[in-house]
Every structure is written in C-alpha cells, then in structure tokens.
PDB file of N, CA and C in Angstrom:
ATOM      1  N   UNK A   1     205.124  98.874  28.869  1.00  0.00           N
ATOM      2  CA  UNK A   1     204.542  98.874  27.543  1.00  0.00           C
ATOM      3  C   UNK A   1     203.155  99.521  27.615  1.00  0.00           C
ATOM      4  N   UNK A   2     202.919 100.215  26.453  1.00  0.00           N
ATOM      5  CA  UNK A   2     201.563 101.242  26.667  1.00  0.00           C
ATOM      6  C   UNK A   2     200.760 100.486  25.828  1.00  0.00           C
ATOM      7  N   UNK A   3     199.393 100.401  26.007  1.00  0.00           N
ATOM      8  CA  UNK A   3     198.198  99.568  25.414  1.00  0.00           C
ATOM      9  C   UNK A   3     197.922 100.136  24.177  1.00  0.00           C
ATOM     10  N   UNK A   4     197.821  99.394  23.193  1.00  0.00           N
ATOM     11  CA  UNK A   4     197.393 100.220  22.035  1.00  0.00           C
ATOM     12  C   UNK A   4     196.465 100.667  21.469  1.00  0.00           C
ATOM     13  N   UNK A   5     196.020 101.448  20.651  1.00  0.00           N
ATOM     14  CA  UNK A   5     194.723 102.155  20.711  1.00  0.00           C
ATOM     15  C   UNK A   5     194.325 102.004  19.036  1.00  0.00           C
ATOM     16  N   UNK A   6     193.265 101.531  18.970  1.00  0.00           N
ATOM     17  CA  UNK A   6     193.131 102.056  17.434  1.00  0.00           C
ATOM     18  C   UNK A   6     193.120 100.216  16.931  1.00  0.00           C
ATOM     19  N   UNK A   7     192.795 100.108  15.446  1.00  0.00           N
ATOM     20  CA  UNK A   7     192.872  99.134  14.959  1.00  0.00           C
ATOM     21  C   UNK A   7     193.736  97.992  14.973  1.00  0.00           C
ATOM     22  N   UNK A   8     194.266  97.156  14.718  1.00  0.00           N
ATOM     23  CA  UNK A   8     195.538  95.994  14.686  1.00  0.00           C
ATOM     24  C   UNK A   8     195.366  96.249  13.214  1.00  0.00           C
ATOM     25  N   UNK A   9     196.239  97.402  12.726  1.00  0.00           N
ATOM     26  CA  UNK A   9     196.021  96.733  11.311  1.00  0.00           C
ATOM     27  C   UNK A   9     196.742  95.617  10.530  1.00  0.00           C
ATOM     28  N   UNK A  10     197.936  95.293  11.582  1.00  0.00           N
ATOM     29  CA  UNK A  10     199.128  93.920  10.629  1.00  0.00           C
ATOM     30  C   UNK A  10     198.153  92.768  10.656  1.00  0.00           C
ATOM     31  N   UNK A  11     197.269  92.608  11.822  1.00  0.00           N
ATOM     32  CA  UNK A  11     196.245  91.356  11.831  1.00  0.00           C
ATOM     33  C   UNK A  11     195.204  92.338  10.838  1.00  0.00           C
ATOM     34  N   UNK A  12     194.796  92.870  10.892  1.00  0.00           N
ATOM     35  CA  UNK A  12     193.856  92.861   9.842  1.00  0.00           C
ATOM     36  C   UNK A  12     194.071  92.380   8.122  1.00  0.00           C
ATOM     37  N   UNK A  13     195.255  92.714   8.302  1.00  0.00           N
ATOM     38  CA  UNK A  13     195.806  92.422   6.523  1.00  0.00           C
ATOM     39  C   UNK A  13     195.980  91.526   6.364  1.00  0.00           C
ATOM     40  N   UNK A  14     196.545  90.642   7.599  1.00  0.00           N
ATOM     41  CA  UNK A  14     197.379  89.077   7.216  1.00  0.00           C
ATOM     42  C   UNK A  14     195.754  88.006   7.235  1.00  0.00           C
ATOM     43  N   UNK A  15     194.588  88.628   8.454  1.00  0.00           N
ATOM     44  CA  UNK A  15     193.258  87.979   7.791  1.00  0.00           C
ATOM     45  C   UNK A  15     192.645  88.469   6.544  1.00  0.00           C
ATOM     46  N   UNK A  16     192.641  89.554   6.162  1.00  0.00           N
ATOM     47  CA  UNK A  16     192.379  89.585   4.511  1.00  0.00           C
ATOM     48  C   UNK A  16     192.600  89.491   3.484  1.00  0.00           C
ATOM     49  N   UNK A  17     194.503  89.535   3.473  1.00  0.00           N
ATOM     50  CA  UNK A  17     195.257  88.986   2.383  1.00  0.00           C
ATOM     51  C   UNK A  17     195.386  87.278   2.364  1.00  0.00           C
ATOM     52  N   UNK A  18     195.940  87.075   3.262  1.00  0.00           N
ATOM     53  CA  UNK A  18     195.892  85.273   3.698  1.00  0.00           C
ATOM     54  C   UNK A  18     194.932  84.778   3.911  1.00  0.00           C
ATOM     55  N   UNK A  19     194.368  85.187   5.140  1.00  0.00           N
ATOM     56  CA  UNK A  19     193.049  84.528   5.443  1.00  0.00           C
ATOM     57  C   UNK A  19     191.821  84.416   4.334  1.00  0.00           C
ATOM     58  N   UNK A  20     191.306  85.633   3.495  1.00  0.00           N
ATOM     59  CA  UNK A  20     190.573  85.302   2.827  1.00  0.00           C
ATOM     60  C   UNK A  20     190.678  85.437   1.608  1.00  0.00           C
ATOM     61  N   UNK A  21     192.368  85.527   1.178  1.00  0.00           N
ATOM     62  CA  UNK A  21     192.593  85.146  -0.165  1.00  0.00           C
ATOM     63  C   UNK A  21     192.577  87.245  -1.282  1.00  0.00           C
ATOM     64  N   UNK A  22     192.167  88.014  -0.300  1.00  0.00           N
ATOM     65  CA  UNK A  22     191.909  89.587  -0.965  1.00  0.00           C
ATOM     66  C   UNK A  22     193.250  89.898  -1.441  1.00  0.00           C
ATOM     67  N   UNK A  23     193.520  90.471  -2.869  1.00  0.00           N
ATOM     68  CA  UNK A  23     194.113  91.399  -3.344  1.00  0.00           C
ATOM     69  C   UNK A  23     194.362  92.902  -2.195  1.00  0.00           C
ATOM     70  N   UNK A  24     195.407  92.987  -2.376  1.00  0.00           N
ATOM     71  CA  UNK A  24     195.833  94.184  -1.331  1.00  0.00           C
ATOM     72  C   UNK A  24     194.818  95.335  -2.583  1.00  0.00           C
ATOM     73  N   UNK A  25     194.134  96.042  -3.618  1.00  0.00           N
ATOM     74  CA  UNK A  25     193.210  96.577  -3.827  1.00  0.00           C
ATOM     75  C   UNK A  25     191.966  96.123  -3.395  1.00  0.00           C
ATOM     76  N   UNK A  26     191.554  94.975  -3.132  1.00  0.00           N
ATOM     77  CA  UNK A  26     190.512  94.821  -2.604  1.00  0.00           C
ATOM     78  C   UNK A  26     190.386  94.761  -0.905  1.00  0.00           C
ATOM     79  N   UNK A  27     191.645  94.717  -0.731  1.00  0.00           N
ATOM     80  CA  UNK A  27     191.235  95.172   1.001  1.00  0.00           C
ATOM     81  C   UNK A  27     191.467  96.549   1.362  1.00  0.00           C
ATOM     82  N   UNK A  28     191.999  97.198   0.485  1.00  0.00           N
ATOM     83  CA  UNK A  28     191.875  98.325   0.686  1.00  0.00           C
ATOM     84  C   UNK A  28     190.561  99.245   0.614  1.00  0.00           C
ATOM     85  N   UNK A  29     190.009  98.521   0.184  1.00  0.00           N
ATOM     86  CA  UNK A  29     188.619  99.287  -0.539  1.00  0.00           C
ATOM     87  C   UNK A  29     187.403  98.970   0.747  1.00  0.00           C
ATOM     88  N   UNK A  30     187.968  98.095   1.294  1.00  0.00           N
ATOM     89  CA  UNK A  30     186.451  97.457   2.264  1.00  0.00           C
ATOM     90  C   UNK A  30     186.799  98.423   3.763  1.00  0.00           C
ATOM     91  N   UNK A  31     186.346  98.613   3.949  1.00  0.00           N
ATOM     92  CA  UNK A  31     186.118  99.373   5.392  1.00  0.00           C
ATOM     93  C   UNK A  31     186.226  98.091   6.975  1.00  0.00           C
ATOM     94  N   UNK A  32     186.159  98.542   7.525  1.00  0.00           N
ATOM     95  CA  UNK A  32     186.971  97.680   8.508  1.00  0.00           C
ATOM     96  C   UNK A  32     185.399  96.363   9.058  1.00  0.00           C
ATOM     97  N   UNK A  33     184.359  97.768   9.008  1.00  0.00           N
ATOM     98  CA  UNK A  33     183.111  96.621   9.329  1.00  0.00           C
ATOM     99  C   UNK A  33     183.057  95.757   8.187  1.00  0.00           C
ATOM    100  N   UNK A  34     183.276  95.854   7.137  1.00  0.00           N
ATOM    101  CA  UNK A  34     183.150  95.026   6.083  1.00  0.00           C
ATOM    102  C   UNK A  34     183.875  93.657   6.145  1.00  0.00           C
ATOM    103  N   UNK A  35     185.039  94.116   6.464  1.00  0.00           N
ATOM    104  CA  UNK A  35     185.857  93.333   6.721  1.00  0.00           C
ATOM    105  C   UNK A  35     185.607  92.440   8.306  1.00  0.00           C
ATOM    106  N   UNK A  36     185.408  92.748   8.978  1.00  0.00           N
ATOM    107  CA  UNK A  36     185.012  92.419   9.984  1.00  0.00           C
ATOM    108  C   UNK A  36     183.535  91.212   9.559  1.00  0.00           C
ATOM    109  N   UNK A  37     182.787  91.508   9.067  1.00  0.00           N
ATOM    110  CA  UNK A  37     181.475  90.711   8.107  1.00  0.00           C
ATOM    111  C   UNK A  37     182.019  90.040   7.835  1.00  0.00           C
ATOM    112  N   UNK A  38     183.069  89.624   7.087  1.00  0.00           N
ATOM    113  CA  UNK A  38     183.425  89.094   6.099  1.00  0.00           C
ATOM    114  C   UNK A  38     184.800  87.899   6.746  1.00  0.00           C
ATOM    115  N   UNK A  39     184.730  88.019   7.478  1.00  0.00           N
ATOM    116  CA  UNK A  39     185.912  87.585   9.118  1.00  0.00           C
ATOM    117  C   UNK A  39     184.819  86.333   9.586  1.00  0.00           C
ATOM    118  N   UNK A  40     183.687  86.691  10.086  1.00  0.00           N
ATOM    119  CA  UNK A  40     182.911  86.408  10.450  1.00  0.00           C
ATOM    120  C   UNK A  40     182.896  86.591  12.263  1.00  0.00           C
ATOM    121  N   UNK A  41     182.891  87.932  12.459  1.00  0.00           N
ATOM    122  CA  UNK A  41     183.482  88.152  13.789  1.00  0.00           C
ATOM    123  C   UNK A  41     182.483  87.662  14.443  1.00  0.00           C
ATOM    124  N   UNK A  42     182.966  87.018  15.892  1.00  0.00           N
ATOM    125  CA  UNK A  42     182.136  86.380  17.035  1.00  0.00           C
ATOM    126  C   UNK A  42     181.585  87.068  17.921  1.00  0.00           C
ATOM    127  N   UNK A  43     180.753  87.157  18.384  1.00  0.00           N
ATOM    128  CA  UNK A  43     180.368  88.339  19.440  1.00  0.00           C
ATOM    129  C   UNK A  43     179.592  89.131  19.104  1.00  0.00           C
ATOM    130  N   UNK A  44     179.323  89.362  18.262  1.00  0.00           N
ATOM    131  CA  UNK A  44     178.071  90.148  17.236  1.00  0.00           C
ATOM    132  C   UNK A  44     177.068  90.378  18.103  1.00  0.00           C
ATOM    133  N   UNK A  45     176.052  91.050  18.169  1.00  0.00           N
ATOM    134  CA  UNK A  45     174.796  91.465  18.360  1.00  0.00           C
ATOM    135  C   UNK A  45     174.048  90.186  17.675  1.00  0.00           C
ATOM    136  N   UNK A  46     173.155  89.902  18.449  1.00  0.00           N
ATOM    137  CA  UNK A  46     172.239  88.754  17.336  1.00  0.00           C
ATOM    138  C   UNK A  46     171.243  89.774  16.579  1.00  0.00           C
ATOM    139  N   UNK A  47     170.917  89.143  15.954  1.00  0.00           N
ATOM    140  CA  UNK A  47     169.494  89.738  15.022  1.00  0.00           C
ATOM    141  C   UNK A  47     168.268  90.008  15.426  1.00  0.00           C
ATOM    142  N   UNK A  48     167.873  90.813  15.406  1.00  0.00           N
ATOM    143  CA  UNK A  48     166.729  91.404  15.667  1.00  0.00           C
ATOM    144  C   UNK A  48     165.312  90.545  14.954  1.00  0.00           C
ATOM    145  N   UNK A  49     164.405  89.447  15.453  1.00  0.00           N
ATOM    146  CA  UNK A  49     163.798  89.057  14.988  1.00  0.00           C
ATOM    147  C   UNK A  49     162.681  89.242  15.426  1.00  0.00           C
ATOM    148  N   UNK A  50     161.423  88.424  15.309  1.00  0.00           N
ATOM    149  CA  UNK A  50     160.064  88.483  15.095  1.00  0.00           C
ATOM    150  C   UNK A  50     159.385  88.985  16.576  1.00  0.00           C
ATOM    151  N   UNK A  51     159.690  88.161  17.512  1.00  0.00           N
ATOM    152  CA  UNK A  51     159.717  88.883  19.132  1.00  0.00           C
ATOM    153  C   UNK A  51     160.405  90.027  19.308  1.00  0.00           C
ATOM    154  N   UNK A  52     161.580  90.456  19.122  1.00  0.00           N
ATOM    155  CA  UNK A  52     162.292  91.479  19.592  1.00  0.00           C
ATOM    156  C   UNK A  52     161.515  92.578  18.703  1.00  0.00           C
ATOM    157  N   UNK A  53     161.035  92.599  17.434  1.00  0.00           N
ATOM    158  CA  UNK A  53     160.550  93.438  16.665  1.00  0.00           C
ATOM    159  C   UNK A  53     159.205  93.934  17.387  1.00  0.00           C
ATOM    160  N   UNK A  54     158.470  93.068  17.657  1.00  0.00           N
ATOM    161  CA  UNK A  54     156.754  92.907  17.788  1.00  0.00           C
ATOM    162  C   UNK A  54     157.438  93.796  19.558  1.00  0.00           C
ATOM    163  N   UNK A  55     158.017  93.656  20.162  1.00  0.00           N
ATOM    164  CA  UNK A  55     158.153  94.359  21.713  1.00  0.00           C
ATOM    165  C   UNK A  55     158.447  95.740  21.494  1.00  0.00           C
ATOM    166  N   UNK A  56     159.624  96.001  20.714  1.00  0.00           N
ATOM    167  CA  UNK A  56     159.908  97.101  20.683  1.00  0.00           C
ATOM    168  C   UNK A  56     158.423  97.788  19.618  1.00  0.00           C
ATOM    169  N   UNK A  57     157.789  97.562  18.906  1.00  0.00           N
ATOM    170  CA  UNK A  57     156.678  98.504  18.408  1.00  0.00           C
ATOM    171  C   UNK A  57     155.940  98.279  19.174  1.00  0.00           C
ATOM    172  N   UNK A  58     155.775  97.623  20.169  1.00  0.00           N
ATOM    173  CA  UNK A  58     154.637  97.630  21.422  1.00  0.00           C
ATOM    174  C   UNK A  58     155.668  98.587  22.226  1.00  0.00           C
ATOM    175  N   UNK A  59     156.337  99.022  22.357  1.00  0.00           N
ATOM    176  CA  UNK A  59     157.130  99.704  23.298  1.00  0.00           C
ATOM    177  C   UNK A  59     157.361 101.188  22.911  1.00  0.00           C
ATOM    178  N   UNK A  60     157.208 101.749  21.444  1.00  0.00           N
ATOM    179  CA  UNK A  60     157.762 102.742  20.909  1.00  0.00           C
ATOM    180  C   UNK A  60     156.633 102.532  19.853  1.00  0.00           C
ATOM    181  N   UNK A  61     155.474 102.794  19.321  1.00  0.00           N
ATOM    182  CA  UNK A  61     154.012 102.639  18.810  1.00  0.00           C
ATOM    183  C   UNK A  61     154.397 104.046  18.045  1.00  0.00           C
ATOM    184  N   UNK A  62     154.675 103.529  16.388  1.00  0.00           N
ATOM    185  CA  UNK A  62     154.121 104.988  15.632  1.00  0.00           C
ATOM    186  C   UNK A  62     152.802 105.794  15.302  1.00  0.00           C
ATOM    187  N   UNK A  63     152.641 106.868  15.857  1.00  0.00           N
ATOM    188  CA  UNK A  63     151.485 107.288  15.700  1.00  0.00           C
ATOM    189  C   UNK A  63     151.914 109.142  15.151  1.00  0.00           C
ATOM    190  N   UNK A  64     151.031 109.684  14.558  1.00  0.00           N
ATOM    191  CA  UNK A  64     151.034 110.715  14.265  1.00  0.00           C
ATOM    192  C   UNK A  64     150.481 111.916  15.150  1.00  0.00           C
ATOM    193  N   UNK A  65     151.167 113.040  15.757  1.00  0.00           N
ATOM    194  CA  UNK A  65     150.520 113.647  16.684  1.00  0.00           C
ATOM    195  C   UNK A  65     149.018 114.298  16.341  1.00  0.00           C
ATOM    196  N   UNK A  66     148.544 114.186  16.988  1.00  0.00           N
ATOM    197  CA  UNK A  66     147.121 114.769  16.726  1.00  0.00           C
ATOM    198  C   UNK A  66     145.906 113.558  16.043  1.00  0.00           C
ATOM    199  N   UNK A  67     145.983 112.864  16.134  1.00  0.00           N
ATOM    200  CA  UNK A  67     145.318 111.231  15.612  1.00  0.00           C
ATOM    201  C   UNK A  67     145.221 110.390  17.053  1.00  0.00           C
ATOM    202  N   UNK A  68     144.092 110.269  17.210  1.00  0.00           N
ATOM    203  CA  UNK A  68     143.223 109.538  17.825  1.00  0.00           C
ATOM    204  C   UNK A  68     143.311 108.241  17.830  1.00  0.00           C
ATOM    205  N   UNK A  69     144.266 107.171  18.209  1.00  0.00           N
ATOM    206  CA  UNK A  69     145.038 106.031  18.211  1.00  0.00           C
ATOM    207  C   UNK A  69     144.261 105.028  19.532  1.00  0.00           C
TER     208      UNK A  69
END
C-alpha cells in the first residue's frame, strides 16, 4: 500500500459536516486552515507573546539606513 499524499478529504468533511454541524456550502467555502481553526487543531505553534516579541525586536531592531541609532 502506497502512503498518501495530499489532504484526507473524507475526514475532513465528516469533521465539518458532522463534527461541526457545516452545510456542505459552507464547507466548501472555508479553506482547509480555516477549517483546521475551527477543528481546533492540536499542535499549533503557540502565540507569539510579550517575551517572544520584546527578543525578537532586540534581535532584528528597525532602524532606517543612514540614521544614527
């Protein structure tokens, strides 16, 4: 058996039609990250907050070339 490539779309439908109750027009319309949001997929990236923000502009500092910073 060869591995499959590409989306699951029969699980995708049976979590958006069943699982969250969508009209087959309204799952058609959402894009897969949307849907995926809306899943509440696990594994996510966390959020970028107040430390991670404040490091990376200490790390990558906007300045304009030629300005005396």
């Amino acid at each position: 058996m060869t591995a499959q490539k590409g989306l699951d779309w029969p699980a995708m439908m049976r979590a958006g039609l069943k699982g969250l109750g969508l009209t087959p027009a309204d799952f058609w319309a959402l894009t897969p990250a949307e849907l995926q949001l809306m899943l509440g997929t696990t594994g996510a990236q966390a959020p970028l907050l107040n430390d991670g923000l404040s490091a990376l502009m200490a790390a990558y500092p906007d300045t304009s070339e030629g300005s005396k910073k």
